[in-house]
C-alpha atoms as a PDB file:
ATOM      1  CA  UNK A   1     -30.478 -41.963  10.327  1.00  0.00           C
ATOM      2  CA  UNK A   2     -29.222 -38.706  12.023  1.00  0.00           C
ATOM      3  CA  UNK A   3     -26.488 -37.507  12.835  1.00  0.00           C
ATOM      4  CA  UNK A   4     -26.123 -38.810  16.294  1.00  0.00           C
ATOM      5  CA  UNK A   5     -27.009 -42.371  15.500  1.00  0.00           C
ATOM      6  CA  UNK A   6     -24.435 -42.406  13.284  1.00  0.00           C
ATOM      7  CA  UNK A   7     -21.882 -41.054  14.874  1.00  0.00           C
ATOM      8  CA  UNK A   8     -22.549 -44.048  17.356  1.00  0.00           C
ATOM      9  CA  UNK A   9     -23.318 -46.910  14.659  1.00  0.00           C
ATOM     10  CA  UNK A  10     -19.612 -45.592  13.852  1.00  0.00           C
ATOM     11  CA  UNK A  11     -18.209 -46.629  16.634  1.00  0.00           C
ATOM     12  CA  UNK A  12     -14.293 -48.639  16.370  1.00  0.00           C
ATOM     13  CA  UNK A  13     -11.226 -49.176  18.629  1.00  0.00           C
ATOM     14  CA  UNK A  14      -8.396 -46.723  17.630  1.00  0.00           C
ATOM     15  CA  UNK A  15      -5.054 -47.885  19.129  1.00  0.00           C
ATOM     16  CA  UNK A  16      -2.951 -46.355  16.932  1.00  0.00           C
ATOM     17  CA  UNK A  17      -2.386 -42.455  16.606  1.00  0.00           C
ATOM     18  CA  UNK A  18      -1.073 -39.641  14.824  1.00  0.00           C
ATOM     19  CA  UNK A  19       1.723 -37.695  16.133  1.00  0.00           C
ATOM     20  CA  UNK A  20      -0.537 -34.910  17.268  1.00  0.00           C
ATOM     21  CA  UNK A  21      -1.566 -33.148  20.625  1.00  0.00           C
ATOM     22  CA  UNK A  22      -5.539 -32.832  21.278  1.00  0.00           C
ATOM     23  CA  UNK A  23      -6.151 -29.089  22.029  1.00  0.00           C
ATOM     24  CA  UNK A  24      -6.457 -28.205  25.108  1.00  0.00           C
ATOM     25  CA  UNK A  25      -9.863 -26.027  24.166  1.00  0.00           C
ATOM     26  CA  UNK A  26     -11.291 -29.395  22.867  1.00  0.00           C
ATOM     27  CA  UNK A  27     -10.014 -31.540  26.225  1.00  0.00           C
ATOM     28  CA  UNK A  28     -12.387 -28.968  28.181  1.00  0.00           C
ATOM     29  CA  UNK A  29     -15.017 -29.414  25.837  1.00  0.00           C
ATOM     30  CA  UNK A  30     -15.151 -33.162  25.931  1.00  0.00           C
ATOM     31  CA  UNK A  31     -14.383 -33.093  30.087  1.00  0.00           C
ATOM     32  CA  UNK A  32     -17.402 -30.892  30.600  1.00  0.00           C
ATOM     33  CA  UNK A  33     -19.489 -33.142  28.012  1.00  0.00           C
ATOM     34  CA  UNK A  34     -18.137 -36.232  30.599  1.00  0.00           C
ATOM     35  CA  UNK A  35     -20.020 -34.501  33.266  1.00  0.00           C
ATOM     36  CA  UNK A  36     -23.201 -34.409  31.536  1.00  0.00           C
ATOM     37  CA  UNK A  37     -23.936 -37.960  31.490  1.00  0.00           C
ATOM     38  CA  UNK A  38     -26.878 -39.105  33.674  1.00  0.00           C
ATOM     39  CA  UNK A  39     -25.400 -39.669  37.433  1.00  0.00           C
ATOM     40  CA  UNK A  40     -27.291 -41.133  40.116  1.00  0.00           C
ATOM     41  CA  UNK A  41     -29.309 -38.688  42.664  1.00  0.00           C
ATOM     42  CA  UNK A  42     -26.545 -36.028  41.531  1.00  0.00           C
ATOM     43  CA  UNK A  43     -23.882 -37.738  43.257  1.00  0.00           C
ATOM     44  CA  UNK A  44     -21.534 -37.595  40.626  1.00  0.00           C
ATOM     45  CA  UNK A  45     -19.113 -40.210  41.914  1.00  0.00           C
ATOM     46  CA  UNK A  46     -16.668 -40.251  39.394  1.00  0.00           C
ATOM     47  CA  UNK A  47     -13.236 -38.523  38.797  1.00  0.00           C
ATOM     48  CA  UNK A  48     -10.920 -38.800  35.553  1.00  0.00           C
ATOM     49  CA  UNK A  49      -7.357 -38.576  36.034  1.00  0.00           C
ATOM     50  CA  UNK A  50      -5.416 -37.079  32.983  1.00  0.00           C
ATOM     51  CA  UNK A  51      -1.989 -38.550  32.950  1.00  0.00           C
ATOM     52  CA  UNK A  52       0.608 -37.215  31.327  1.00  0.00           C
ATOM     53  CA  UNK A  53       4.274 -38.145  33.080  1.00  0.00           C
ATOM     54  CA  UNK A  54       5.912 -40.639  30.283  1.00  0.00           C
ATOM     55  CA  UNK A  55       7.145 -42.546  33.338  1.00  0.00           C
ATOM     56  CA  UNK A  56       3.425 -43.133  34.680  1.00  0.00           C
ATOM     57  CA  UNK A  57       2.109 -44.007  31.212  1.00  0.00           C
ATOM     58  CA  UNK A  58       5.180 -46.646  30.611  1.00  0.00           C
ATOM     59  CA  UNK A  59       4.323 -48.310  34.244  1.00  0.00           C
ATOM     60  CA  UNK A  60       0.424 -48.308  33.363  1.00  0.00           C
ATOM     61  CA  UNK A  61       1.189 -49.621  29.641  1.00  0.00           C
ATOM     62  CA  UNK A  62       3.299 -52.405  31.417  1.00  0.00           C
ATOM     63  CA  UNK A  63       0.972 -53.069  34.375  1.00  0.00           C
ATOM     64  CA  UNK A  64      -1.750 -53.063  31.421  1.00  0.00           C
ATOM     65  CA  UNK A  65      -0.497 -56.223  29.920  1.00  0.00           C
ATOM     66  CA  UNK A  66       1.825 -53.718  27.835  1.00  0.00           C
ATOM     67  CA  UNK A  67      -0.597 -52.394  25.542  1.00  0.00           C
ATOM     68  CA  UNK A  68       2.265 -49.361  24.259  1.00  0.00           C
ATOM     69  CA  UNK A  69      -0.767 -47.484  23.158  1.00  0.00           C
ATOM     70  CA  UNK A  70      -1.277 -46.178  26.610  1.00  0.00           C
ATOM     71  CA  UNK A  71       2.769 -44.667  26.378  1.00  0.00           C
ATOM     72  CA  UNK A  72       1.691 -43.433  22.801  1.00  0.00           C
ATOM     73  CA  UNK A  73      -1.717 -41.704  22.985  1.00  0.00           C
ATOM     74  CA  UNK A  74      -1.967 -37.791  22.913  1.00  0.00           C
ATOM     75  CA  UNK A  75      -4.483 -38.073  25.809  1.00  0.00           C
ATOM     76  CA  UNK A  76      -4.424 -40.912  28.237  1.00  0.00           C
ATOM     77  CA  UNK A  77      -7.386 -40.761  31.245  1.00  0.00           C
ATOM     78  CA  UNK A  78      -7.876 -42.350  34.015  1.00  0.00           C
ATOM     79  CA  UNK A  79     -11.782 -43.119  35.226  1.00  0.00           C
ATOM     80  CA  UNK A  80     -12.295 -43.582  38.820  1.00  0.00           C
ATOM     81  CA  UNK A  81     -15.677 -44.543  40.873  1.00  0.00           C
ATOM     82  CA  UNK A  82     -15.146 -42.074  43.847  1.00  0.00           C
ATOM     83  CA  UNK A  83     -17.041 -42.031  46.987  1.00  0.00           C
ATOM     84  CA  UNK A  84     -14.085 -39.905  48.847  1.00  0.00           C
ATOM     85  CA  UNK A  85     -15.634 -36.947  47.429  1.00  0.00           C
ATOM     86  CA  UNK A  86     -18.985 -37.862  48.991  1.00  0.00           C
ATOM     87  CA  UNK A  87     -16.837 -38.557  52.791  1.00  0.00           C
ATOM     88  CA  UNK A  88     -15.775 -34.756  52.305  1.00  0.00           C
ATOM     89  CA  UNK A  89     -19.652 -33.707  51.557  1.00  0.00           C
ATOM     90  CA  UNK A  90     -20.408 -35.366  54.760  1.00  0.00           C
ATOM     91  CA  UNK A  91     -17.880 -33.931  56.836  1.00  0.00           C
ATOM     92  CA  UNK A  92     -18.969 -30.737  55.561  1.00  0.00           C
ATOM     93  CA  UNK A  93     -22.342 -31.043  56.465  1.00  0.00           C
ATOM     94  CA  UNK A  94     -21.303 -32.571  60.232  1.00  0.00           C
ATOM     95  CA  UNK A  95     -22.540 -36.210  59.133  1.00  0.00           C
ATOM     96  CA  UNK A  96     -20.239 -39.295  58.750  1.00  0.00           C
ATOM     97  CA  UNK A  97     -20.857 -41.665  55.849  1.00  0.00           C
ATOM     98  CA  UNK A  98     -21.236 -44.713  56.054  1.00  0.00           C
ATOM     99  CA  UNK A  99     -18.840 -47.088  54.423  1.00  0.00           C
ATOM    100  CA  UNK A 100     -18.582 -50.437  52.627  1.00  0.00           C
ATOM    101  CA  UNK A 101     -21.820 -51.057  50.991  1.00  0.00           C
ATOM    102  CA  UNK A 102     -22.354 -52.744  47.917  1.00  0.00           C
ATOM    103  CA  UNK A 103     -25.047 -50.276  46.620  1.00  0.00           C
ATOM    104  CA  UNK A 104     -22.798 -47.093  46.428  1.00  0.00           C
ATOM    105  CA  UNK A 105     -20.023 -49.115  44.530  1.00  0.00           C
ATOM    106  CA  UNK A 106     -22.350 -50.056  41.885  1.00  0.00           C
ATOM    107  CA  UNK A 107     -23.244 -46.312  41.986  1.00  0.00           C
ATOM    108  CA  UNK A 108     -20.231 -44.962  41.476  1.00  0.00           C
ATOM    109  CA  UNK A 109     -19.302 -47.688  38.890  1.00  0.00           C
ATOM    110  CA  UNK A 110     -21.802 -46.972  36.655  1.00  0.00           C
ATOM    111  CA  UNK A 111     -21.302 -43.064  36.885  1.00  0.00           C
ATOM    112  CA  UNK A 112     -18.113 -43.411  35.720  1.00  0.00           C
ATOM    113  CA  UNK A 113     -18.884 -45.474  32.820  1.00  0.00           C
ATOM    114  CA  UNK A 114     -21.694 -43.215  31.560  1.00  0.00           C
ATOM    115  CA  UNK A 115     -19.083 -40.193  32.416  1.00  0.00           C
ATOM    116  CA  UNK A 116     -16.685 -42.142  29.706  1.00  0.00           C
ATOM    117  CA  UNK A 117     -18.946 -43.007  27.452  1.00  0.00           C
ATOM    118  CA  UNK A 118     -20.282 -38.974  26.994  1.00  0.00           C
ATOM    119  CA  UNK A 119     -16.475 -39.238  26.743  1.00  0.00           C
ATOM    120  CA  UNK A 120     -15.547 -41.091  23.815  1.00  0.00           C
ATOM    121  CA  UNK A 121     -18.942 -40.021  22.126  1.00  0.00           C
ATOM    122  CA  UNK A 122     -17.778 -36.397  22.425  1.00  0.00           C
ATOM    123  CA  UNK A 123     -14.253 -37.052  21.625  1.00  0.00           C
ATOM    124  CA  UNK A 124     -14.969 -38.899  18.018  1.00  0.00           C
ATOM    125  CA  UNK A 125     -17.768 -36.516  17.486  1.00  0.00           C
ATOM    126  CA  UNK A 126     -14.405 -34.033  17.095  1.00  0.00           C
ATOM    127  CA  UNK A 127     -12.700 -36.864  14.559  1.00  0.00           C
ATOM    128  CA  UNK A 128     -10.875 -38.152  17.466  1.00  0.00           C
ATOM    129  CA  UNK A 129     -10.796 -42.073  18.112  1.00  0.00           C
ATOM    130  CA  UNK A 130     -10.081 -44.442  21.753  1.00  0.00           C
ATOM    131  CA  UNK A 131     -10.115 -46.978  23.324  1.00  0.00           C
ATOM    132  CA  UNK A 132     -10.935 -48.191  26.778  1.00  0.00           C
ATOM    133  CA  UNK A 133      -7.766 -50.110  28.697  1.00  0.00           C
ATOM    134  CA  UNK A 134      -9.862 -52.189  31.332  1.00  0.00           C
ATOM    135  CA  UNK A 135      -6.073 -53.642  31.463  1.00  0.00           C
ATOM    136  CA  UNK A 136      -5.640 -50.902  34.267  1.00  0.00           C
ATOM    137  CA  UNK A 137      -6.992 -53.421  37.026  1.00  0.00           C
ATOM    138  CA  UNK A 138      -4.818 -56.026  36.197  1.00  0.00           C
ATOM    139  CA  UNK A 139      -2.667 -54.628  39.066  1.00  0.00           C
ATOM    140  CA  UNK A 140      -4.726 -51.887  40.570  1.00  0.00           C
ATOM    141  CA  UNK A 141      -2.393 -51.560  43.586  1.00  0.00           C
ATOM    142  CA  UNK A 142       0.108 -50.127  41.853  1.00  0.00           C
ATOM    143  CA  UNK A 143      -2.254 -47.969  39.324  1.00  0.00           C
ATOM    144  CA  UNK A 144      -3.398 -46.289  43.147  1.00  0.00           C
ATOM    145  CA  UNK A 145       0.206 -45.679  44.504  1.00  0.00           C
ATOM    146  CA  UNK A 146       1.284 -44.719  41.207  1.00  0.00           C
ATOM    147  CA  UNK A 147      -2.001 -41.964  41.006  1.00  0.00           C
ATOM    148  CA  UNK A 148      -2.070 -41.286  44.144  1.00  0.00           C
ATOM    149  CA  UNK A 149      -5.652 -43.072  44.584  1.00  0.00           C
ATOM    150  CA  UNK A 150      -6.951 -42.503  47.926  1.00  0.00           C
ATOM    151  CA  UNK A 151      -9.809 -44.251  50.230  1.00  0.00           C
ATOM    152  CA  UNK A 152     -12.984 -44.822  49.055  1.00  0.00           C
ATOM    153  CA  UNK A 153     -12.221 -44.342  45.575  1.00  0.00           C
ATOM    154  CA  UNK A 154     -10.922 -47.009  42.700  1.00  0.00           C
ATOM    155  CA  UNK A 155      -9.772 -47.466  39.134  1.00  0.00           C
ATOM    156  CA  UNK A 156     -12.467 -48.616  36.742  1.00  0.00           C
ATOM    157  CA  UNK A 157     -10.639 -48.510  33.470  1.00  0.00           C
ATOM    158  CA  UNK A 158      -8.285 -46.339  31.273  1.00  0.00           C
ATOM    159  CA  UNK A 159      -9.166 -44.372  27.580  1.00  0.00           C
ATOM    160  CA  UNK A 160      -6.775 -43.908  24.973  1.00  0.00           C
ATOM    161  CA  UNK A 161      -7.675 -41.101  22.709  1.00  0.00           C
ATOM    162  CA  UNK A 162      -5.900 -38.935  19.509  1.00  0.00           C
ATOM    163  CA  UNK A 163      -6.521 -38.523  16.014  1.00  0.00           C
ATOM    164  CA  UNK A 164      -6.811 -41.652  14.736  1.00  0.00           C
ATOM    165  CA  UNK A 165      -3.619 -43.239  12.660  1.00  0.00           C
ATOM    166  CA  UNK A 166      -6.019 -46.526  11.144  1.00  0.00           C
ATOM    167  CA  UNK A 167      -8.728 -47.428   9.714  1.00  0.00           C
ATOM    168  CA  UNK A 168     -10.389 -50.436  11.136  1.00  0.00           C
ATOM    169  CA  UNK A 169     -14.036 -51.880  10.282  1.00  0.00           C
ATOM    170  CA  UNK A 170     -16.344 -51.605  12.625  1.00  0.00           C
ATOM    171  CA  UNK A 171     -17.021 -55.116  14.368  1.00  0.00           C
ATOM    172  CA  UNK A 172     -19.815 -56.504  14.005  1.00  0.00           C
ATOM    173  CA  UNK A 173     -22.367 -56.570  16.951  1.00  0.00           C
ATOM    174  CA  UNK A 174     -24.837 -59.442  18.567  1.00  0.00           C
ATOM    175  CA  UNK A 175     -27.784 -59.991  16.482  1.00  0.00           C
ATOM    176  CA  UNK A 176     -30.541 -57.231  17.994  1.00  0.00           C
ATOM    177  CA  UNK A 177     -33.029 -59.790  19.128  1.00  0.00           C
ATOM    178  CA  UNK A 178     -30.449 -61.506  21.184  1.00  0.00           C
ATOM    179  CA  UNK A 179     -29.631 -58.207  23.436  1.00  0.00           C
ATOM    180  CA  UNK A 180     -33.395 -56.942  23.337  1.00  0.00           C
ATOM    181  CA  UNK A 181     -36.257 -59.080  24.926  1.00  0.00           C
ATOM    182  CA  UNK A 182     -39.969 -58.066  24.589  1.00  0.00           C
ATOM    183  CA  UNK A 183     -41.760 -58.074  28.296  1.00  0.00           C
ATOM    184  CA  UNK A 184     -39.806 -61.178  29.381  1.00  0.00           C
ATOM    185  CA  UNK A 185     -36.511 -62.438  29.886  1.00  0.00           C
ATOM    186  CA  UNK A 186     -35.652 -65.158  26.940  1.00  0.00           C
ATOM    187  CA  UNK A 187     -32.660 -67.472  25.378  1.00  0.00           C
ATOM    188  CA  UNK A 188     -35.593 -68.904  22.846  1.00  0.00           C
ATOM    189  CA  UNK A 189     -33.616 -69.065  19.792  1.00  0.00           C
ATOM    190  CA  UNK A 190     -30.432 -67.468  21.050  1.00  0.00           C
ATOM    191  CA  UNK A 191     -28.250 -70.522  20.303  1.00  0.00           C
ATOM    192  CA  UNK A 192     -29.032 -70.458  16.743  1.00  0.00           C
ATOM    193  CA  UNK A 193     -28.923 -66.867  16.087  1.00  0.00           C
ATOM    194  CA  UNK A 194     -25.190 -66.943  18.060  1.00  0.00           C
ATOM    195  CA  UNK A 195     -23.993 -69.963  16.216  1.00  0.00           C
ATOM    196  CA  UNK A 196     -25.251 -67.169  12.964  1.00  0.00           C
ATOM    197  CA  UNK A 197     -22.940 -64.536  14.654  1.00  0.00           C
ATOM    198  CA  UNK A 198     -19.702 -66.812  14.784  1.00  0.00           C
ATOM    199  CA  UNK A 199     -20.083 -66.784  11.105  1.00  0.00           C
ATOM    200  CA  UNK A 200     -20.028 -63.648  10.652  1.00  0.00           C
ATOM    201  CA  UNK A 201     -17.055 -62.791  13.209  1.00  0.00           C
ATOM    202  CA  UNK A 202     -15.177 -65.793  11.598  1.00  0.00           C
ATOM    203  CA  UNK A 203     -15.458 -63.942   7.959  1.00  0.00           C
ATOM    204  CA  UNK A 204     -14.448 -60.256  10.212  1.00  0.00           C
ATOM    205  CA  UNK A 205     -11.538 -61.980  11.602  1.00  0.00           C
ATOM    206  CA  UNK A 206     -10.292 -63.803   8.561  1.00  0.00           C
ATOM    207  CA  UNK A 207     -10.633 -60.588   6.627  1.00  0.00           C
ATOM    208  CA  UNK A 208      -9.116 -57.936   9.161  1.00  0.00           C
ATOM    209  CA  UNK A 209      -6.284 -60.630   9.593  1.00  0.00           C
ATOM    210  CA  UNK A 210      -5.717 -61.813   6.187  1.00  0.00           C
ATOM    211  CA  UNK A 211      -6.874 -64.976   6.864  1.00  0.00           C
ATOM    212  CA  UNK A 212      -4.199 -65.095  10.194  1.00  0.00           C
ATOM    213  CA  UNK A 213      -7.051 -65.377  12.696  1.00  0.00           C
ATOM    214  CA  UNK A 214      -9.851 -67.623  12.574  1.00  0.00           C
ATOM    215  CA  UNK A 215     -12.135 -67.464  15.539  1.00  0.00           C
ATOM    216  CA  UNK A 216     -15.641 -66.640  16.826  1.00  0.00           C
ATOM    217  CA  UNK A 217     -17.393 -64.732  19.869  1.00  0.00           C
ATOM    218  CA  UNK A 218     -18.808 -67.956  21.639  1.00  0.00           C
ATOM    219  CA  UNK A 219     -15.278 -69.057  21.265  1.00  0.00           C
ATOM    220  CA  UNK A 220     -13.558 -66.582  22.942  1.00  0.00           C
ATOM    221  CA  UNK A 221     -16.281 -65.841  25.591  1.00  0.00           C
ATOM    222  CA  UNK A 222     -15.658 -69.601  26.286  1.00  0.00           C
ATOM    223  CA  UNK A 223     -12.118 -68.914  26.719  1.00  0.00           C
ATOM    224  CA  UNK A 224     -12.704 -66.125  28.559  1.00  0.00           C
ATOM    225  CA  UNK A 225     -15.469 -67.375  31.285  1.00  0.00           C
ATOM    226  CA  UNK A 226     -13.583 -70.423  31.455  1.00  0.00           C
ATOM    227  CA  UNK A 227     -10.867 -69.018  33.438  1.00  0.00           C
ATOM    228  CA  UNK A 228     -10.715 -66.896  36.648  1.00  0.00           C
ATOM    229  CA  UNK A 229     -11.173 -63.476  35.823  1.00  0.00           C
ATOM    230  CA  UNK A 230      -8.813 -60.656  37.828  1.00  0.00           C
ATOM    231  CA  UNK A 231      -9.584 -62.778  41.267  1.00  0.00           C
ATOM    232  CA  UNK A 232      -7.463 -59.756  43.390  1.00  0.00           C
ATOM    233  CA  UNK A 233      -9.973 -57.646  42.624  1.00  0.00           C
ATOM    234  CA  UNK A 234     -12.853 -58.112  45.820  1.00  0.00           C
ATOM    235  CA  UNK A 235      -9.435 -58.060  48.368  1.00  0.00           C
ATOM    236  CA  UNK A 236      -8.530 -54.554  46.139  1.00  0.00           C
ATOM    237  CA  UNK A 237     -12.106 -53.441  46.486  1.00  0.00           C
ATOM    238  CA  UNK A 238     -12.159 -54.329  50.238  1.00  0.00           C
ATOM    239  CA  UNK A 239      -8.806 -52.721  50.599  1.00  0.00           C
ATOM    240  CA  UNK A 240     -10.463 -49.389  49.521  1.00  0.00           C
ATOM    241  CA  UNK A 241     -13.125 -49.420  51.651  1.00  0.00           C
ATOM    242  CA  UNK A 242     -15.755 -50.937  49.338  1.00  0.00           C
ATOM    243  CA  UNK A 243     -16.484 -53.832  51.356  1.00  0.00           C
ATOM    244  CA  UNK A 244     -19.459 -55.010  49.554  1.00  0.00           C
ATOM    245  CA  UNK A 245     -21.953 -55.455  52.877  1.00  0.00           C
END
């Protein structure tokens, strides 16, 4: 196993922090390793916000279902899918763009989350630690007026990231054969091997908690699917131009 892969097999949530800025030097070096990630036909539709105002961060940690590890993180970011930048190519080049279809969201969604992934890869291959805040859209509305958001661009999700202040075990993942499929899609045997992976989140749970929490993944994916997830956000998304035709 090289270095790489384990760096990534190393993987955990940091939410808490020491009391220490990241350099500056290593917030380029991470920012510029962000814009290495694969982007589709160059378009690069991403930005990343750095916030720093305490005020902002308090609002966002509030707005984020007041996770205080947004106020408390060295380095809080922002990740945006932006097509505004694209509008301004366009305009350059004496061509309008054409707006609202469902292809360049998905576009600039998934740039940005391969832009923060290179993100957090680079940041804990310096022995920093994160975490992504999807809690950002609970109220995206606000995130925009409070980030100045304009047109044609929206907020995907938040990163916490410092020097790490814990510890925490890794969590364990879905069995491999469950995620990867040979030739064909297939659920053959998935039930089993999930009911197998309850187990073993039960035993993570009861251990990281001290026997506190007892649960499993089908459990809370129940939970979760089982309710309406975010339902603002296609109005949001149409608000911003992304109109999904």
């Amino acid at each position: 196993m090289n270095e790489v892969i384990k760096l990534l097999k190393s993987h955990r949530s940091i939410r808490k922090f020491q009391d220490k800025r990241v350099e500056e030097e290593k917030i380029k070096m991470i920012i510029e390793s962000a814009q290495c990630a694969s982007t589709s036909s160059f378009v690069q539709a991403y930005t990343i916000i750095r916030v720093e105002d305490m005020d902002t961060r308090k609002e966002i940690a509030k707005l984020s279902g007041d996770q205080i590890y947004v106020e408390k993180c060295p380095l809080f970011l922002v990740f945006c899918a932006d097509l505004n930048r694209l509008d301004l190519a366009c305009k350059m080049n004496n061509t309008h763009m054409i707006e609202g279809y469902t292809e360049p969201l998905i576009i600039g969604t998934v740039d940005a989350a391969l832009a923060a992934q290179n993100t957090m890869v680079a940041a804990e291959s310096m022995g920093l630690g994160g975490v992504y805040i999807g809690g950002i859209r609970n109220d995206p509305y606000k995130v925009c007026d409070l980030l100045n958001i304009p047109k044609n661009v929206y907020p995907l999700f938040g990163m916490c990231l410092g020097y790490p202040n814990q510890d925490p075990e890794i969590k364990p993942r879905l069995p491999l054969d469950v995620v990867f499929k040979e030739e064909k899609y297939s659920t053959e045997g998935d039930e089993e091997k999930i009911k197998e992976y309850d187990k073993v989140i039960s035993e993570y749970y009861l251990k990281r908690t001290r026997g506190k929490r007892d649960d499993s993944w089908s459990k809370q994916m129940a939970e979760k699917m089982g309710n309406e997830l975010r339902p603002h956000m296609r109005e949001f998304l149409k608000s911003k131009g992304f109109e999904m035709k």
